[in-house]
Protein backbone atom coordinates (compact mmCIF):
# COMPACT_ATOMS: atom_id res chain seq x y z
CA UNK A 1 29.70 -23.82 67.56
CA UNK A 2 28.22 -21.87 70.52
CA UNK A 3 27.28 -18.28 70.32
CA UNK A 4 27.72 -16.45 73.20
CA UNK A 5 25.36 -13.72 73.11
CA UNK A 6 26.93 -11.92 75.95
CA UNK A 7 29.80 -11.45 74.46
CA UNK A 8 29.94 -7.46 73.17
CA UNK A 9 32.33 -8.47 70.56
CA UNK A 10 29.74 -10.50 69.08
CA UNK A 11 27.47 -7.95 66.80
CA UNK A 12 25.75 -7.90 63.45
CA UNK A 13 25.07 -5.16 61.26
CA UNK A 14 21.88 -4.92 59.46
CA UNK A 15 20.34 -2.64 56.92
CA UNK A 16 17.07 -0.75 58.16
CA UNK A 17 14.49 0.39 55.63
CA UNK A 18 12.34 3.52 56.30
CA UNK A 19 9.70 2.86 54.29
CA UNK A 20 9.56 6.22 52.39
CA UNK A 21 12.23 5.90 49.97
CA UNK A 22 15.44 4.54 48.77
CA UNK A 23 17.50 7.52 50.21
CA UNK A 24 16.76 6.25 53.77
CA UNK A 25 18.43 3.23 53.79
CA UNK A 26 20.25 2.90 56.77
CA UNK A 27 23.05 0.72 58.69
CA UNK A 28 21.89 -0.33 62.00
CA UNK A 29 23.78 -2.29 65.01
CA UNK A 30 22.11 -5.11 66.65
CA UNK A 31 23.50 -7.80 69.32
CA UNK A 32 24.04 -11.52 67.85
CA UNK A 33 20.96 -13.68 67.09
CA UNK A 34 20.89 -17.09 68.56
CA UNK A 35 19.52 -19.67 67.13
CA UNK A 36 16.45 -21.55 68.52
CA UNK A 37 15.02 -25.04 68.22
CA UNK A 38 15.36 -26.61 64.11
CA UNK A 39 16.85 -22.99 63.42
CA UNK A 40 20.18 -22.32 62.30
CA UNK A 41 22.33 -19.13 62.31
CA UNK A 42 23.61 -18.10 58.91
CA UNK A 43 26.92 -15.72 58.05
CA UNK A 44 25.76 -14.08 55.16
CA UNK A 45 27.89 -14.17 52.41
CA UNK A 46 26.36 -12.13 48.95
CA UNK A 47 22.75 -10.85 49.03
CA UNK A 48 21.14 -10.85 44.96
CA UNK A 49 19.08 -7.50 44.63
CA UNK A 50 15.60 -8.16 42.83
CA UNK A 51 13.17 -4.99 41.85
CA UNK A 52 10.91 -6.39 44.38
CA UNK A 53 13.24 -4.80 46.74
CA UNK A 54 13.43 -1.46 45.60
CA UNK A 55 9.50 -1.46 45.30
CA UNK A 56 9.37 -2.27 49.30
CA UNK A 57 11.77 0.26 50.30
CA UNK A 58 9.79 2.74 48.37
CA UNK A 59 6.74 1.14 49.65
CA UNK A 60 5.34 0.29 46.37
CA UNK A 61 4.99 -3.48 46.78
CA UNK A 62 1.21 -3.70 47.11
CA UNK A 63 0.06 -6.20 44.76
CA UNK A 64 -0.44 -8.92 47.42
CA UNK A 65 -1.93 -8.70 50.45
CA UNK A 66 0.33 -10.69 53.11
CA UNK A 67 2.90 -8.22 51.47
CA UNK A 68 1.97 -5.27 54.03
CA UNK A 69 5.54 -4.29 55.53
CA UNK A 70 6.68 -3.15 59.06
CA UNK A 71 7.84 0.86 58.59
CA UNK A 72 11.35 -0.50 59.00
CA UNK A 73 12.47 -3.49 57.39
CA UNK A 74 15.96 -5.42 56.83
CA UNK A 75 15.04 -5.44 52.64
CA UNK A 76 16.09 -8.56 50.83
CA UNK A 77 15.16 -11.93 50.61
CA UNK A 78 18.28 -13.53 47.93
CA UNK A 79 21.14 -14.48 50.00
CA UNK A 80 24.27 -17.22 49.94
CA UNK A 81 26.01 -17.73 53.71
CA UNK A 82 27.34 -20.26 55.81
CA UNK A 83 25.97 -21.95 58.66
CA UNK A 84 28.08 -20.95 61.76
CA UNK A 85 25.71 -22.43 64.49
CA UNK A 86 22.88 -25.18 65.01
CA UNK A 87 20.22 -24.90 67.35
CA UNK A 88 18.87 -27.91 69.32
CA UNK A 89 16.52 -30.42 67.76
CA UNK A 90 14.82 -33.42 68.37
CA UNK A 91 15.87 -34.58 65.87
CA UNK A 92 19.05 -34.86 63.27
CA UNK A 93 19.64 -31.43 61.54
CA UNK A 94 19.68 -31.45 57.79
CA UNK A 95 22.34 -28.61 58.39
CA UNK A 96 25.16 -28.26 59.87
CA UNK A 97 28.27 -25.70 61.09
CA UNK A 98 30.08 -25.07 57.48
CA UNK A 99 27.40 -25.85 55.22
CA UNK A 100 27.27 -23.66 52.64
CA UNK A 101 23.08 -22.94 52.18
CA UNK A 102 20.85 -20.53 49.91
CA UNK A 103 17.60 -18.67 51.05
CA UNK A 104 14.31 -19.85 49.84
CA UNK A 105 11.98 -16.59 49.23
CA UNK A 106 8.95 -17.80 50.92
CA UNK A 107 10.31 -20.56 53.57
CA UNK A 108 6.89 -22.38 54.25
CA UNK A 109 6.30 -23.27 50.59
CA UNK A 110 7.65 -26.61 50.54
CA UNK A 111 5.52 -28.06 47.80
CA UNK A 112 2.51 -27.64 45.62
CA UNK A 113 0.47 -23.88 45.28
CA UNK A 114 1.57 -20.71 47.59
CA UNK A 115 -1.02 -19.09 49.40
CA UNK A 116 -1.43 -16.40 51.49
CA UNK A 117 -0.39 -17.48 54.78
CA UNK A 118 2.95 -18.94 53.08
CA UNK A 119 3.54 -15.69 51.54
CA UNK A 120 2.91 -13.90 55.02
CA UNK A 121 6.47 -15.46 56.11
CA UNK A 122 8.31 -14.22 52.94
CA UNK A 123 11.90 -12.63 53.12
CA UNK A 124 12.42 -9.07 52.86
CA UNK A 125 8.94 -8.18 53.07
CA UNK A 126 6.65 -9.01 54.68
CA UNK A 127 9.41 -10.49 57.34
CA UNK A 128 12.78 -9.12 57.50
CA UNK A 129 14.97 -9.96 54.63
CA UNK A 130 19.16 -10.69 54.67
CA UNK A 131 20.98 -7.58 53.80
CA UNK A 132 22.19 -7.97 57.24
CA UNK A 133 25.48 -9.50 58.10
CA UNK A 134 23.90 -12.90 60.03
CA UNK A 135 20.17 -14.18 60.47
CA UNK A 136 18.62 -16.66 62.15
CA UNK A 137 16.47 -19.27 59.73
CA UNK A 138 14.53 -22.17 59.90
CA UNK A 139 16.33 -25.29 58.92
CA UNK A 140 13.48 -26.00 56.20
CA UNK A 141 13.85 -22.36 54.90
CA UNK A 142 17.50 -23.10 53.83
CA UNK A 143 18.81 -25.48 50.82
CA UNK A 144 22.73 -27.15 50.60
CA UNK A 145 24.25 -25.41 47.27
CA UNK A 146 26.65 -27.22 44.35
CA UNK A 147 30.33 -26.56 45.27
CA UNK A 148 31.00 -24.98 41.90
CA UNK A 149 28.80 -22.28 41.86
CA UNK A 150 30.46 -18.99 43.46
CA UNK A 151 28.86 -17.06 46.30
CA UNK A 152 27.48 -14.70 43.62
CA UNK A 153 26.46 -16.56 41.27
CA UNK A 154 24.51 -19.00 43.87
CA UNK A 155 22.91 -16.01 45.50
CA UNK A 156 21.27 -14.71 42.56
CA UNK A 157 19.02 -18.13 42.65
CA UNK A 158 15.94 -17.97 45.04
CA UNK A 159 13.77 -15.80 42.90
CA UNK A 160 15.47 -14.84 39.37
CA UNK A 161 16.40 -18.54 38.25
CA UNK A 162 13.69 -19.90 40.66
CA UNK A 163 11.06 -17.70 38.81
CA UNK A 164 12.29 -18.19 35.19
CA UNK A 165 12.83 -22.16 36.19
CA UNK A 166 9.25 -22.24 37.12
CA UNK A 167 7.85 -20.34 34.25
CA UNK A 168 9.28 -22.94 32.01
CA UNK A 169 8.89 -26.16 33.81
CA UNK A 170 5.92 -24.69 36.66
CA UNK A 171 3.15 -26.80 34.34
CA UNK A 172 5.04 -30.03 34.02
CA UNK A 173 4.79 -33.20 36.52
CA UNK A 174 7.46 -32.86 38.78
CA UNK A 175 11.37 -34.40 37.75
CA UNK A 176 9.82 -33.62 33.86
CA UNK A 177 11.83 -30.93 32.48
CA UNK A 178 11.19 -29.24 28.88
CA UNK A 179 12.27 -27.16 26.47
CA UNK A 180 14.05 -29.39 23.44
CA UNK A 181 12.51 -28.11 20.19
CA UNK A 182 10.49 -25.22 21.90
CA UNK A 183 10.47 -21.90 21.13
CA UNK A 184 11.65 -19.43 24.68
CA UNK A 185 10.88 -15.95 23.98
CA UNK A 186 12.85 -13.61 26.82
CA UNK A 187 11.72 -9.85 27.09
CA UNK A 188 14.96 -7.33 28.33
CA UNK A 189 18.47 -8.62 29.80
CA UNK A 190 17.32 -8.66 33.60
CA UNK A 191 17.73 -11.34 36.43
CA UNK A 192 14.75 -13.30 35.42
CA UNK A 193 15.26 -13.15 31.49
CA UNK A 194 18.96 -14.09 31.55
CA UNK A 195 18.17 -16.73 34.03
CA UNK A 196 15.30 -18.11 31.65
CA UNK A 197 17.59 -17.97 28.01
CA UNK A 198 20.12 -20.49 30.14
CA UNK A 199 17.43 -22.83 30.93
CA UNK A 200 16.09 -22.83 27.68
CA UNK A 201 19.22 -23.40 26.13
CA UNK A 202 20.48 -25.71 28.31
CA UNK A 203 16.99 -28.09 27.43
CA UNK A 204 17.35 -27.34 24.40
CA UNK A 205 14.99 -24.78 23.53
CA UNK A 206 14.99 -22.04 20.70
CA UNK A 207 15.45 -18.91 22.72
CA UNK A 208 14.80 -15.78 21.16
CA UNK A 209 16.55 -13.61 23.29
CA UNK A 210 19.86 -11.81 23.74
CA UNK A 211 22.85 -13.86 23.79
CA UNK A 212 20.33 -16.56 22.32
CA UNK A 213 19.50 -18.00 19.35
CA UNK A 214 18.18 -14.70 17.63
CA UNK A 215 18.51 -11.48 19.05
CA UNK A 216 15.96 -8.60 18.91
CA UNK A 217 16.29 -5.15 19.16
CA UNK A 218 12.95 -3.52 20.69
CA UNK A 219 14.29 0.03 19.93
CA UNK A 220 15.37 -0.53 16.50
CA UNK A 221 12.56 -3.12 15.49
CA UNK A 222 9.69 -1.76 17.34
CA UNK A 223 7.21 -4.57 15.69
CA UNK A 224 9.81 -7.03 17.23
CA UNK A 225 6.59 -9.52 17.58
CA UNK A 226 6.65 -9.93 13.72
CA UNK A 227 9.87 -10.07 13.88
CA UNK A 228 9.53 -12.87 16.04
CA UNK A 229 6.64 -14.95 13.76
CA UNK A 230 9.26 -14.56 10.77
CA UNK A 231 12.41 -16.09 12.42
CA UNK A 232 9.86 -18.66 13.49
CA UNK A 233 8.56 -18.98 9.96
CA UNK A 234 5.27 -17.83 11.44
CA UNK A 235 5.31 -20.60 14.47
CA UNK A 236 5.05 -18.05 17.28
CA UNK A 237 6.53 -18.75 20.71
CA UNK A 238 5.53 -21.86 22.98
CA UNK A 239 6.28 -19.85 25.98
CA UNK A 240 6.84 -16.10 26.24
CA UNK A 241 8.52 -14.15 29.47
CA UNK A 242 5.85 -10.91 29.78
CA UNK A 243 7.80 -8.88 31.86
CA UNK A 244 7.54 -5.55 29.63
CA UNK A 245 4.02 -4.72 31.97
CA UNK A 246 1.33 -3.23 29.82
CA UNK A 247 3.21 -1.85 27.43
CA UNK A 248 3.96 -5.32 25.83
CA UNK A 249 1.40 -6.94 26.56
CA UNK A 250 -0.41 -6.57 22.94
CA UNK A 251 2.97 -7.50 20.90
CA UNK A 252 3.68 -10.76 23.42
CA UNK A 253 -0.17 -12.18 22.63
CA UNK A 254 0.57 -11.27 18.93
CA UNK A 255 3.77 -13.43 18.96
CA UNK A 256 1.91 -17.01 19.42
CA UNK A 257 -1.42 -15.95 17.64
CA UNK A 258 -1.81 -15.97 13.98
CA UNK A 259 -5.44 -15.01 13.87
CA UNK A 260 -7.01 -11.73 12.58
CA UNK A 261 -5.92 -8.65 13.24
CA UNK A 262 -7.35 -7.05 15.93
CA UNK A 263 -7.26 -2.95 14.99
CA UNK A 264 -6.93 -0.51 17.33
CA UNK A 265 -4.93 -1.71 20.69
CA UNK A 266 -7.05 -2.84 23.40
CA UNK A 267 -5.97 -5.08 26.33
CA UNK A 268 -8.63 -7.25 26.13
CA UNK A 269 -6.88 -10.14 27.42
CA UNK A 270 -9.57 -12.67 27.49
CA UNK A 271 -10.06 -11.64 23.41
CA UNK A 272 -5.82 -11.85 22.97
CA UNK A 273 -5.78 -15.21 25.04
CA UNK A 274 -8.71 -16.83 22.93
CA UNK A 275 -6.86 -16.12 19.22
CA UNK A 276 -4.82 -18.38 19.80
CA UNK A 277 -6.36 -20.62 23.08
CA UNK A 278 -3.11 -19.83 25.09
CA UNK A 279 -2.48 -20.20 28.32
CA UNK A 280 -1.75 -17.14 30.53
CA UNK A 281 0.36 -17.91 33.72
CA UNK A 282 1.61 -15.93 36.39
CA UNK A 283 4.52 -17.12 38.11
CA UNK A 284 4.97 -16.12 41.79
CA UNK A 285 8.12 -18.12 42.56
CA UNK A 286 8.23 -21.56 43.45
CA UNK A 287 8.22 -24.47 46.40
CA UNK A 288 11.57 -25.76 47.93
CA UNK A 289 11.03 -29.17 46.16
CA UNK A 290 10.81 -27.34 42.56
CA UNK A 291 14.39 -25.33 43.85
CA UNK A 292 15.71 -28.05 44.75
CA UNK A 293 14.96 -30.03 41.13
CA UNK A 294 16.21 -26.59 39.23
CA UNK A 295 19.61 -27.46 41.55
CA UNK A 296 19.78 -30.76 39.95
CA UNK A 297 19.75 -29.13 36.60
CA UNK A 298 21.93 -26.32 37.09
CA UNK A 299 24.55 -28.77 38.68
CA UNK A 300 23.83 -31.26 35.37
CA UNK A 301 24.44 -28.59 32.71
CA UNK A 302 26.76 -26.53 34.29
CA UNK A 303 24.89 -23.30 34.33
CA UNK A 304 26.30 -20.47 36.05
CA UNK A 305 24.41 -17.25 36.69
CA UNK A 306 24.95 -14.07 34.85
CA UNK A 307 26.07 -11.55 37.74
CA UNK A 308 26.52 -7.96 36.13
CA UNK A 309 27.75 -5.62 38.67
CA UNK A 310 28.95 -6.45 42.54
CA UNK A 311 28.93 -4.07 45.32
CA UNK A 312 30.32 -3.55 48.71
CA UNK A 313 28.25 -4.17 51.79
CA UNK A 314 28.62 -0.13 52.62
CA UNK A 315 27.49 0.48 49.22
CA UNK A 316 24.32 -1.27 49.66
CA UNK A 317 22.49 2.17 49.26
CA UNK A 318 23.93 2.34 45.78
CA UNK A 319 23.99 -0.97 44.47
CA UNK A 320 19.60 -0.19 44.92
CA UNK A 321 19.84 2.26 42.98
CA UNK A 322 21.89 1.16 40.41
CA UNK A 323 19.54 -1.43 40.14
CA UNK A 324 16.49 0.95 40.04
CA UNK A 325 17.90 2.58 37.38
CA UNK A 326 17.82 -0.55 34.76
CA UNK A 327 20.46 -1.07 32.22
CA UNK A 328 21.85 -4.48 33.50
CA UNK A 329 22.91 -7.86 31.97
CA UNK A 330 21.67 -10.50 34.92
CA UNK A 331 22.35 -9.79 38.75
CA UNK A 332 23.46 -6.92 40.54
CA UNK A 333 25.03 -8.16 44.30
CA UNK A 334 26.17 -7.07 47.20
CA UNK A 335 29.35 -8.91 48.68
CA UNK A 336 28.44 -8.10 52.41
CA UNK A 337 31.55 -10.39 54.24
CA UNK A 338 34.80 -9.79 51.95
């Protein structure tokens, strides 16, 4: 398919981010990209909203350096599309017009550790992200998606599912997937969490989580981490989601240690960490190579995404702020091309 860029008919629509606040979202008109050499250009189909987003648009999302933003940014970096044009290549394309592809957060991780200059190219911040209607992207940045996933559902992939997948399986050899017989313990009902209690259960895990195995109530069981030790007849978790910040962060070491009590409530974590010698990991996503493995699994098991709420492209605006707010089960999308 050839783009003509001349043509006036042929526009895109993008969402511009003034860096000082949800409120100044706005829709902006732009002519059509064309694609360059080994690029592609993508109709985009659903865009998954992640609280990473709302933190750049409120220009809170400082805890990495490459992360530094332009003023105005397209926000965004969880998108499903189609490919409507191929740019020219030396060489065979791995895409082609019709394909059906998914966004990979940080495009230049391909394998192995991220680092700093691979998180320098990463979607919605610091480089512009795909709330827009089309965008240009590198043929490696983009992966082929299973036919029976919905737009939705696949859209919500690239960094909830991705992050959970990698939390699970991030220390094991590549193509070695665990889980059977250990115990998943999943903090809250968002995007990551939800994603995380399928994976589990699909392996085979014990997931204490809602919808899981055992559900907890943090509000009604506020010593939910003892709660924990006795439906694990004092076992503990093999692997815990921390995603409660601070405030958790005593009651998620207390869940796999059994030692003495430590009074008082310090955040020592190097004391927490050696009661029970555990292993403290944070997860910043994942390489293309571990996506596409988590692909093969989803596709294997079945698993489809929980998607809570979807909004209109217009709405975009909104559907932020809903998600700011909190209170949902899985993914909140925008459906920007009905």
């Amino acid at each position: 398919m050839n783009v003509d860029k001349d043509d006036p008919s042929m526009k895109r629509h993008i969402s511009v981010v003034q860096s000082d606040g949800l409120d100044n979202l706005t829709m902006a008109e732009g002519e059509m990209p064309v694609p360059p050499e080994d690029e592609v250009l993508v109709e985009v189909l659903t865009v998954s909203l992640n609280y990473r987003d709302t933190e750049v648009v409120m220009s809170l999302y400082t805890h990495h350096q490459s992360a530094n933003s332009p003023t105005a940014l397209v926000p965004c970096s969880d998108m499903c599309g189609v490919v409507l044009a191929v740019g020219p290549s030396s060489s065979p394309s791995p895409l082609k017009v019709g394909d059906r592809v998914v966004s990979t957060f940080a495009p230049k991780h391909l394998t192995g550790q991220v680092n700093a200059e691979m998180l320098g190219f990463g979607l919605g911040g610091p480089n512009p992200g795909v709330l827009t209607t089309h965008r240009v992207f590198p043929t490696y940045g983009l992966l082929k998606v299973p036919e029976y996933l919905t737009d939705e559902e696949v859209c919500t992939l690239p960094i909830a599912s991705m992050t959970a997948w990698m939390s699970i399986n991030g220390m094991r050899p590549m193509g070695q997937t665990g889980g059977k017989g250990e115990v998943v313990l999943l903090q809250g009902t968002g995007g990551v969490s939800i994603a995380g209690l399928q994976i589990a259960n699909a392996a085979g895990a014990i997931a204490k989580a809602l919808g899981a195995t055992h559900t907890i109530n943090y509000t009604t069981t506020p010593k939910w981490e003892q709660e924990v030790l006795k439906l694990t007849f004092d076992y503990g978790a093999d692997i815990i989601f921390k995603l409660g910040g601070a405030r958790t962060l005593r009651k998620s070491f207390d869940c796999v240690a059994f030692g003495e009590d430590d009074p008082g409530d310090r955040l020592n974590t190097n004391v927490l960490a050696l009661r029970r010698n555990v292993t403290l990991g944070g997860i910043l996503n994942g390489p293309k190579d571990r996506f596409e493995e988590m692909l093969g699994f989803y596709e294997e098991h079945g698993i489809r995404p929980a998607v809570d709420k979807v909004f209109p492209f217009e709405e975009s605006k909104i559907a932020l702020k809903n998600l700011f707010g909190g209170g949902h089960f899985g993914k909140v999308i925008v459906r920007v091309k009905e």
